[in-house]
N, C-alpha and C. Protein backbone atom coordinates (compact mmCIF):
# COMPACT_ATOMS: atom_id res chain seq x y z
N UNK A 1 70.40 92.61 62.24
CA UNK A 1 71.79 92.97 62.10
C UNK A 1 72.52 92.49 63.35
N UNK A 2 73.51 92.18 63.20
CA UNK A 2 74.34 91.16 64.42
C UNK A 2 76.21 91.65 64.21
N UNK A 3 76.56 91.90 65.22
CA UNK A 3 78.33 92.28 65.66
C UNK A 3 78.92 90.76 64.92
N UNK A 4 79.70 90.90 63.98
CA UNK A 4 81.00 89.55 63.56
C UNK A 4 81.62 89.06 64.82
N UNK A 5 81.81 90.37 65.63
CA UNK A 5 83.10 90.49 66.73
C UNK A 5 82.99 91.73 68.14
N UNK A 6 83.47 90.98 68.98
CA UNK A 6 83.53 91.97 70.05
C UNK A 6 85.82 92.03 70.28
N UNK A 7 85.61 93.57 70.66
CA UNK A 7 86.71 94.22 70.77
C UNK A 7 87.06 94.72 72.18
N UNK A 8 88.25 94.10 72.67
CA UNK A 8 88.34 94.84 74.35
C UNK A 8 90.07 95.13 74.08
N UNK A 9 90.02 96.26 74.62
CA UNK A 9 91.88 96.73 75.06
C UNK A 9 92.17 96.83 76.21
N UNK A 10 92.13 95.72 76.44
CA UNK A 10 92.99 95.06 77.79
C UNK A 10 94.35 96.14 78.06
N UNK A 11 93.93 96.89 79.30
CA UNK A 11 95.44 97.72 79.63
C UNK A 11 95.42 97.15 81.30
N UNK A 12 94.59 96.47 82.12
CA UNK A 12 95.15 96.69 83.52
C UNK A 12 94.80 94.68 83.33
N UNK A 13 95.81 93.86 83.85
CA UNK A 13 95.15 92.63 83.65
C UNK A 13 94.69 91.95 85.04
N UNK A 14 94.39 92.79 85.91
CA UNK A 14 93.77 92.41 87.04
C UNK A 14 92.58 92.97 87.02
N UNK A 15 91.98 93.75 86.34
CA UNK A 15 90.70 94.20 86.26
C UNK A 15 89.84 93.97 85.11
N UNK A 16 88.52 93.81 85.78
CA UNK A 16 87.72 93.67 83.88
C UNK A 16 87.76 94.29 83.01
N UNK A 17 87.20 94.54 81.85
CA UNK A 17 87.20 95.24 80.73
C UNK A 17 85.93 95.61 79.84
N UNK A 18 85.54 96.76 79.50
CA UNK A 18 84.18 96.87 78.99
C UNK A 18 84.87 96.64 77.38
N UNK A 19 84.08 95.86 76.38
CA UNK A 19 84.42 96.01 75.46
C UNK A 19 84.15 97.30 74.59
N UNK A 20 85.47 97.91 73.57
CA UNK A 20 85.21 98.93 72.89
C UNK A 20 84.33 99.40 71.63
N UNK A 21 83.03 98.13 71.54
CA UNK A 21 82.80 97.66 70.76
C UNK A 21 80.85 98.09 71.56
N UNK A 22 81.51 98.41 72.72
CA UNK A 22 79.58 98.94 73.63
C UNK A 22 79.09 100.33 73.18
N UNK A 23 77.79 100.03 73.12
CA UNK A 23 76.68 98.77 73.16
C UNK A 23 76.57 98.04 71.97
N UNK A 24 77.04 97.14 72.17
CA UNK A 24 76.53 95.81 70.80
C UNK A 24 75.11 95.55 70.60
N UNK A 25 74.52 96.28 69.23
CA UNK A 25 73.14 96.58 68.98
C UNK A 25 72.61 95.06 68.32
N UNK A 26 71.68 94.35 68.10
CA UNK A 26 71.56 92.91 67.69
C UNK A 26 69.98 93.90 67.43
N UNK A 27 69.68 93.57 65.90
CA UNK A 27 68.21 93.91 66.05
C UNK A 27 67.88 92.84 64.71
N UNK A 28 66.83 92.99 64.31
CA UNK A 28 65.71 91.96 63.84
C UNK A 28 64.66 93.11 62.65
N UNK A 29 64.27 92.78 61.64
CA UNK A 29 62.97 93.65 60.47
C UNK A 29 62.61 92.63 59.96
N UNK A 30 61.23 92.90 59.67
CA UNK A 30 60.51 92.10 58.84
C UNK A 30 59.89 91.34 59.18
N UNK A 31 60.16 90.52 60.23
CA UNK A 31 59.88 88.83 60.83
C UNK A 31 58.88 88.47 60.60
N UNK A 32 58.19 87.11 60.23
CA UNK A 32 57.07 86.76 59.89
C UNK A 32 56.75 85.73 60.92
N UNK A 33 56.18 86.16 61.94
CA UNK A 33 56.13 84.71 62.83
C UNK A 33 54.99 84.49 62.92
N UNK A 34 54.74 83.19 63.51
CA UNK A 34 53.57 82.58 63.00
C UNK A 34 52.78 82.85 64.52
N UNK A 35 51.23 82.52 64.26
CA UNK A 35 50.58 82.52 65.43
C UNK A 35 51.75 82.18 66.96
N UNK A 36 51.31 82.71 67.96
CA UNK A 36 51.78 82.10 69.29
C UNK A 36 53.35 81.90 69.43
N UNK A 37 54.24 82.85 68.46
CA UNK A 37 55.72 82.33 68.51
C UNK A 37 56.50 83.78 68.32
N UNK A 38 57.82 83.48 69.30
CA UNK A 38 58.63 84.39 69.34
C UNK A 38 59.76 83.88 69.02
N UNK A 39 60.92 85.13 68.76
CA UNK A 39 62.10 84.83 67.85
C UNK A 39 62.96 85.23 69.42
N UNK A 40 63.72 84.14 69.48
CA UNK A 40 64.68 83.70 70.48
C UNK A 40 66.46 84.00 69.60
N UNK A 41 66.61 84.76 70.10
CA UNK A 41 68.19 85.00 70.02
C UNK A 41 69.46 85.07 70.72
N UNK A 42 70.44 84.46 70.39
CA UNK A 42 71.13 83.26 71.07
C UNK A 42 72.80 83.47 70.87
N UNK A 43 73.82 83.24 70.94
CA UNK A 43 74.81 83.58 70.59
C UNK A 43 76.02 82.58 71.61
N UNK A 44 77.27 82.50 70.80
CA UNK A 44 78.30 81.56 71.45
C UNK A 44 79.49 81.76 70.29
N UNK A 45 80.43 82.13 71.47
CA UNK A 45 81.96 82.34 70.95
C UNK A 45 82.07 81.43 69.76
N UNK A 46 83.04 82.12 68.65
CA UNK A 46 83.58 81.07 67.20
C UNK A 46 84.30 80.50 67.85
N UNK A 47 85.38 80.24 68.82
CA UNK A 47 86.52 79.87 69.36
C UNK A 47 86.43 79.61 71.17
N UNK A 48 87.50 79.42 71.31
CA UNK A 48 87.44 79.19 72.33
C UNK A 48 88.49 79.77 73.13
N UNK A 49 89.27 80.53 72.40
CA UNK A 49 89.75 81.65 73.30
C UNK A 49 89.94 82.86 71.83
N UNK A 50 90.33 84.45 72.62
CA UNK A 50 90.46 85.45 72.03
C UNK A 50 91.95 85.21 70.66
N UNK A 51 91.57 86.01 70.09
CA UNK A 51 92.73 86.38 69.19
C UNK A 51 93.56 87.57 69.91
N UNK A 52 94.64 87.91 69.82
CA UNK A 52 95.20 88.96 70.04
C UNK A 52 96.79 88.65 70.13
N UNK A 53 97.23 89.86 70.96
CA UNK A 53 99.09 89.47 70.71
C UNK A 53 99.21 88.18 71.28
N UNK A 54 100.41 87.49 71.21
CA UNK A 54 100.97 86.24 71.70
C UNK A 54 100.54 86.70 73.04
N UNK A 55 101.25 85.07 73.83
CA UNK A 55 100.80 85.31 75.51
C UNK A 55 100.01 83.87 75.69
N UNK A 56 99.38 83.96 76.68
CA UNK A 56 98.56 83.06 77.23
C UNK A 56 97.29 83.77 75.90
N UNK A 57 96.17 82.72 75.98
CA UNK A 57 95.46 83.49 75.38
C UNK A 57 94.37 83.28 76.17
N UNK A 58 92.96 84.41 75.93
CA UNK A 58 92.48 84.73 76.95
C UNK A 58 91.02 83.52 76.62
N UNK A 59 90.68 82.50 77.55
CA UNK A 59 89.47 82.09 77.46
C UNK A 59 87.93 82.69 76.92
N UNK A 60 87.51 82.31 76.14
CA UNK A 60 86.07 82.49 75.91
C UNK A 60 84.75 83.24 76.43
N UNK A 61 85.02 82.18 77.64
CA UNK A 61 83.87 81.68 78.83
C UNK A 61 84.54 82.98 79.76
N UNK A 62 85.21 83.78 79.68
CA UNK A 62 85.41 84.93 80.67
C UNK A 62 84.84 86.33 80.07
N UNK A 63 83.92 86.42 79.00
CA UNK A 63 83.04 87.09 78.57
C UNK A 63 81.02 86.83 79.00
N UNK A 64 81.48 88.22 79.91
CA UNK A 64 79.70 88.36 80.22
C UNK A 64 78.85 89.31 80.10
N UNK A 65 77.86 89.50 79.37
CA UNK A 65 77.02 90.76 79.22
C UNK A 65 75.87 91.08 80.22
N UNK A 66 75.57 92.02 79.85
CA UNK A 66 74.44 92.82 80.62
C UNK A 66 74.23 93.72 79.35
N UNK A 67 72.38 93.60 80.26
CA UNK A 67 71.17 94.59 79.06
C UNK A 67 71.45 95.49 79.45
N UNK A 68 71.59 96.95 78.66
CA UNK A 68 71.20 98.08 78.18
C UNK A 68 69.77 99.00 77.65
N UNK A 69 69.49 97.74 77.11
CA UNK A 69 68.06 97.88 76.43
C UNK A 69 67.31 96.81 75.73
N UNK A 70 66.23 96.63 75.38
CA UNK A 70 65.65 95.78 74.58
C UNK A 70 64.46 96.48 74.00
N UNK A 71 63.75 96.23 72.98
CA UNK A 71 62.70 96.63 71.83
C UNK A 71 61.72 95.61 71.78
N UNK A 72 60.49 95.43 71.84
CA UNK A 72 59.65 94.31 71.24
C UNK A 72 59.57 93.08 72.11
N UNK A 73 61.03 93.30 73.24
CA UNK A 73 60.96 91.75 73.50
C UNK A 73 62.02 91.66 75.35
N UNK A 74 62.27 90.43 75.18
CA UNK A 74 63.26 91.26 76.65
C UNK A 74 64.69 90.50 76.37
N UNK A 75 65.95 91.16 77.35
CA UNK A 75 66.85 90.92 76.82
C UNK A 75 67.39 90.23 77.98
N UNK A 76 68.41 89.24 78.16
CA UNK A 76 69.11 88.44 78.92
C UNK A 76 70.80 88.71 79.48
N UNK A 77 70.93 88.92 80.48
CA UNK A 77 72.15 89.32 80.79
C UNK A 77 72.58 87.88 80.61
N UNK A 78 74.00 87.80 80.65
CA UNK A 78 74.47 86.14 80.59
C UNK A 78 76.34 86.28 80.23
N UNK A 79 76.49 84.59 80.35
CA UNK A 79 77.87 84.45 80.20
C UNK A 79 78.20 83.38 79.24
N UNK A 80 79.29 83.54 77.95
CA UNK A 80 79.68 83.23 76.95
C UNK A 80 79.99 81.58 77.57
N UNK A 81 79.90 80.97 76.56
CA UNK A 81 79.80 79.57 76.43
C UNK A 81 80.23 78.95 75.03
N UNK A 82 81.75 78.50 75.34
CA UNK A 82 81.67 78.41 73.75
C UNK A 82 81.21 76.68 73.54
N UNK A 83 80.88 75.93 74.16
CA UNK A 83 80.02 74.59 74.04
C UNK A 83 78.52 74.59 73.39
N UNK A 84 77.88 75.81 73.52
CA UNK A 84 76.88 76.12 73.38
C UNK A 84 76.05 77.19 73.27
N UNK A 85 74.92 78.01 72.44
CA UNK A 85 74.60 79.47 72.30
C UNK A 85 73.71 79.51 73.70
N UNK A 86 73.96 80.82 74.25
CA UNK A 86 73.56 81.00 75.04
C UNK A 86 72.19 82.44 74.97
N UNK A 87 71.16 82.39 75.47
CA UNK A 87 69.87 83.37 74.85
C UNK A 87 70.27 85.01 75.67
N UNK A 88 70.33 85.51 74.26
CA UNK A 88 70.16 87.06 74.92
C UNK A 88 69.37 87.69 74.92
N UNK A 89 67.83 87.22 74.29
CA UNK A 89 66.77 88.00 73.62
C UNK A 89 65.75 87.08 73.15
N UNK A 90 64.29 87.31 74.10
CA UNK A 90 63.23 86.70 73.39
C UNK A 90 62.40 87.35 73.11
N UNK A 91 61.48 87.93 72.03
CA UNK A 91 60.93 89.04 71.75
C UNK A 91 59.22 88.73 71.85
N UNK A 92 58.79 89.97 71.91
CA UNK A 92 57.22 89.58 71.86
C UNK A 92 56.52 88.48 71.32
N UNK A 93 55.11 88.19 71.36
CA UNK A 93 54.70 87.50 70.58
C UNK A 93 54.45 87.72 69.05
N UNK A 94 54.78 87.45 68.25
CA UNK A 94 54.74 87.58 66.64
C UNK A 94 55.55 88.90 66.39
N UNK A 95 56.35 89.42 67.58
CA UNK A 95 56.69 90.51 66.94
C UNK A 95 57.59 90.66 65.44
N UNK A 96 57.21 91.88 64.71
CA UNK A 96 57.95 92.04 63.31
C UNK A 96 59.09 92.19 63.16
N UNK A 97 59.48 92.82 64.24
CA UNK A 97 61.22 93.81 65.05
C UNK A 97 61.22 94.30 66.14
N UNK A 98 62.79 94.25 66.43
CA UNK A 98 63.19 94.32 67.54
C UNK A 98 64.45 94.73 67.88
N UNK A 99 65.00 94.66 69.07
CA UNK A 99 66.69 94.74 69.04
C UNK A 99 66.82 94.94 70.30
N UNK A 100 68.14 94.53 71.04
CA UNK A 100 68.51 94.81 72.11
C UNK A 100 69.80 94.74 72.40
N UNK A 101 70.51 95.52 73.10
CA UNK A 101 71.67 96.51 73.27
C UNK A 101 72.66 95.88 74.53
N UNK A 102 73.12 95.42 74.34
CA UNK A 102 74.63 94.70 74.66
C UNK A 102 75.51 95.00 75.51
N UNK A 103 76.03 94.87 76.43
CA UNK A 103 77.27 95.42 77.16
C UNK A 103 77.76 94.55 77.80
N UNK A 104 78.94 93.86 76.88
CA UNK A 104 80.40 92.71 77.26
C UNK A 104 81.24 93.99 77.89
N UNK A 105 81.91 92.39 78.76
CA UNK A 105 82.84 92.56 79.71
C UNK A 105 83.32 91.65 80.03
N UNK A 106 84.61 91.81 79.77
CA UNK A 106 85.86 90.49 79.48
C UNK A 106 86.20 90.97 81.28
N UNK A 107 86.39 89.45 81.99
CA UNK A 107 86.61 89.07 83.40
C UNK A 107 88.17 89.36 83.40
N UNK A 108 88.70 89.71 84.08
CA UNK A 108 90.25 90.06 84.12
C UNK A 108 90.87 88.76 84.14
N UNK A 109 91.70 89.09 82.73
CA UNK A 109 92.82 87.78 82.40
C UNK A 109 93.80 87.49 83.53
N UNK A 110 94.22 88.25 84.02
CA UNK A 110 94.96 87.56 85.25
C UNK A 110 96.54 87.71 84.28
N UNK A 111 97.50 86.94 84.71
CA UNK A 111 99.11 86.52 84.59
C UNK A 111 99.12 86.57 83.27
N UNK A 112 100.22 86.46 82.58
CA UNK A 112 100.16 85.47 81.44
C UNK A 112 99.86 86.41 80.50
N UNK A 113 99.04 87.06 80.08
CA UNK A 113 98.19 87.74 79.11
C UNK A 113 99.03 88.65 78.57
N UNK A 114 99.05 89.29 77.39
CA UNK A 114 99.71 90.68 76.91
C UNK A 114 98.40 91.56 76.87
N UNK A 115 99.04 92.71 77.63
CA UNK A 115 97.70 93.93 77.90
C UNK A 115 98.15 94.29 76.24
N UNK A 116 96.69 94.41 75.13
CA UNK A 116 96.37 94.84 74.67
C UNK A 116 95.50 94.75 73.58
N UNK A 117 95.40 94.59 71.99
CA UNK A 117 93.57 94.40 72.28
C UNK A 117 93.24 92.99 71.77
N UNK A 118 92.65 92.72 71.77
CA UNK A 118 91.30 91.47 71.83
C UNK A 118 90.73 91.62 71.25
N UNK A 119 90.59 90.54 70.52
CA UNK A 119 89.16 89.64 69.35
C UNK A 119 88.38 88.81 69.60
N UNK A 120 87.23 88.69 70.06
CA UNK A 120 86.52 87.69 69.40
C UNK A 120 85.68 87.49 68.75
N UNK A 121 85.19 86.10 67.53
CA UNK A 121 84.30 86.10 67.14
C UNK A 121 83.26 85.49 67.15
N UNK A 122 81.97 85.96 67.24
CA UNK A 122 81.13 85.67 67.98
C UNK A 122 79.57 84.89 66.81
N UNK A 123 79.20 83.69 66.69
CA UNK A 123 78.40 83.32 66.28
C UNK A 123 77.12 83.45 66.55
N UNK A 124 76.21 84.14 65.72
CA UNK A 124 74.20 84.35 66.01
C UNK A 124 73.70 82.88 65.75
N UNK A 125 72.90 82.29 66.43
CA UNK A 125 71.49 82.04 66.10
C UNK A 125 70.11 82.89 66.57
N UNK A 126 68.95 82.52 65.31
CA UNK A 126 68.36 83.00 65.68
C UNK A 126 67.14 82.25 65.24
N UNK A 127 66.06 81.93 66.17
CA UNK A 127 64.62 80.94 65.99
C UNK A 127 63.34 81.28 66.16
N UNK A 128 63.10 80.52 65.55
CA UNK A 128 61.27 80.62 66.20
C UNK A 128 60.85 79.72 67.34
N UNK A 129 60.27 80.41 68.62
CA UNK A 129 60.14 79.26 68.89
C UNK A 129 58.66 79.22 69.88
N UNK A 130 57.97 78.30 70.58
CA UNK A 130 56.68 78.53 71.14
C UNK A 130 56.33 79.63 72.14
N UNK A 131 55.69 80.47 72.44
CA UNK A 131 55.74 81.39 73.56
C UNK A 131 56.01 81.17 74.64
């Protein structure tokens, strides 16, 4: 199961923002992996900047998480990239399931911006891949 979207309400625009949308749970059932392989999970902005009121609009790449938790596997703190998915989660070996727990934080928009809330949407991959 995987978030469409992360949600932040931008009220101070000199300071960061936890999104209202924490902890963003990403988990995994069933998995059939084969000898010697784990399921790598990965993620990168639909866009390349936020939806929200008019204004400047807010870049992508100013979204960064940190683990909370992980299940089965370990989880990757990191920063949004919308050129490319970036890994938040590689899980045991052959594990069946898993999940690990999310916490975005939009970098303070600075000038320009209208304080209030924020969209983005956020694309999964998810693989098999060698240990």
């Amino acid at each position: 199961m995987v978030p469409a979207t992360v949600y932040f309400d931008v009220q101070n625009l000199a300071a960061p923002t936890g999104s209202t949308s924490n902890p963003v749970v990403v988990s995994f059932q069933a998995a059939q992996l084969e000898s010697g392989r784990v399921l790598k999970v990965s993620l990168r902005p639909a866009a390349s900047q936020f939806s929200g009121p008019g204004g400047t609009g807010i870049a992508a790449s100013r979204i960064r998480w940190t683990i909370q938790g992980a299940s089965n596997g370990t989880g990757f703190a990191g920063t949004a990239n919308p050129d490319g998915f970036v890994t938040v989660f590689r899980s045991s070996v052959q594990a069946s399931s898993g999940s690990v727990s999310l916490n975005f934080t939009l970098d303070a928009p600075g000038p320009g911006v209208r304080a209030d809330a924020h969209t983005l949407a956020l694309e999964w991959q998810f693989e098999s891949e060698p240990q």
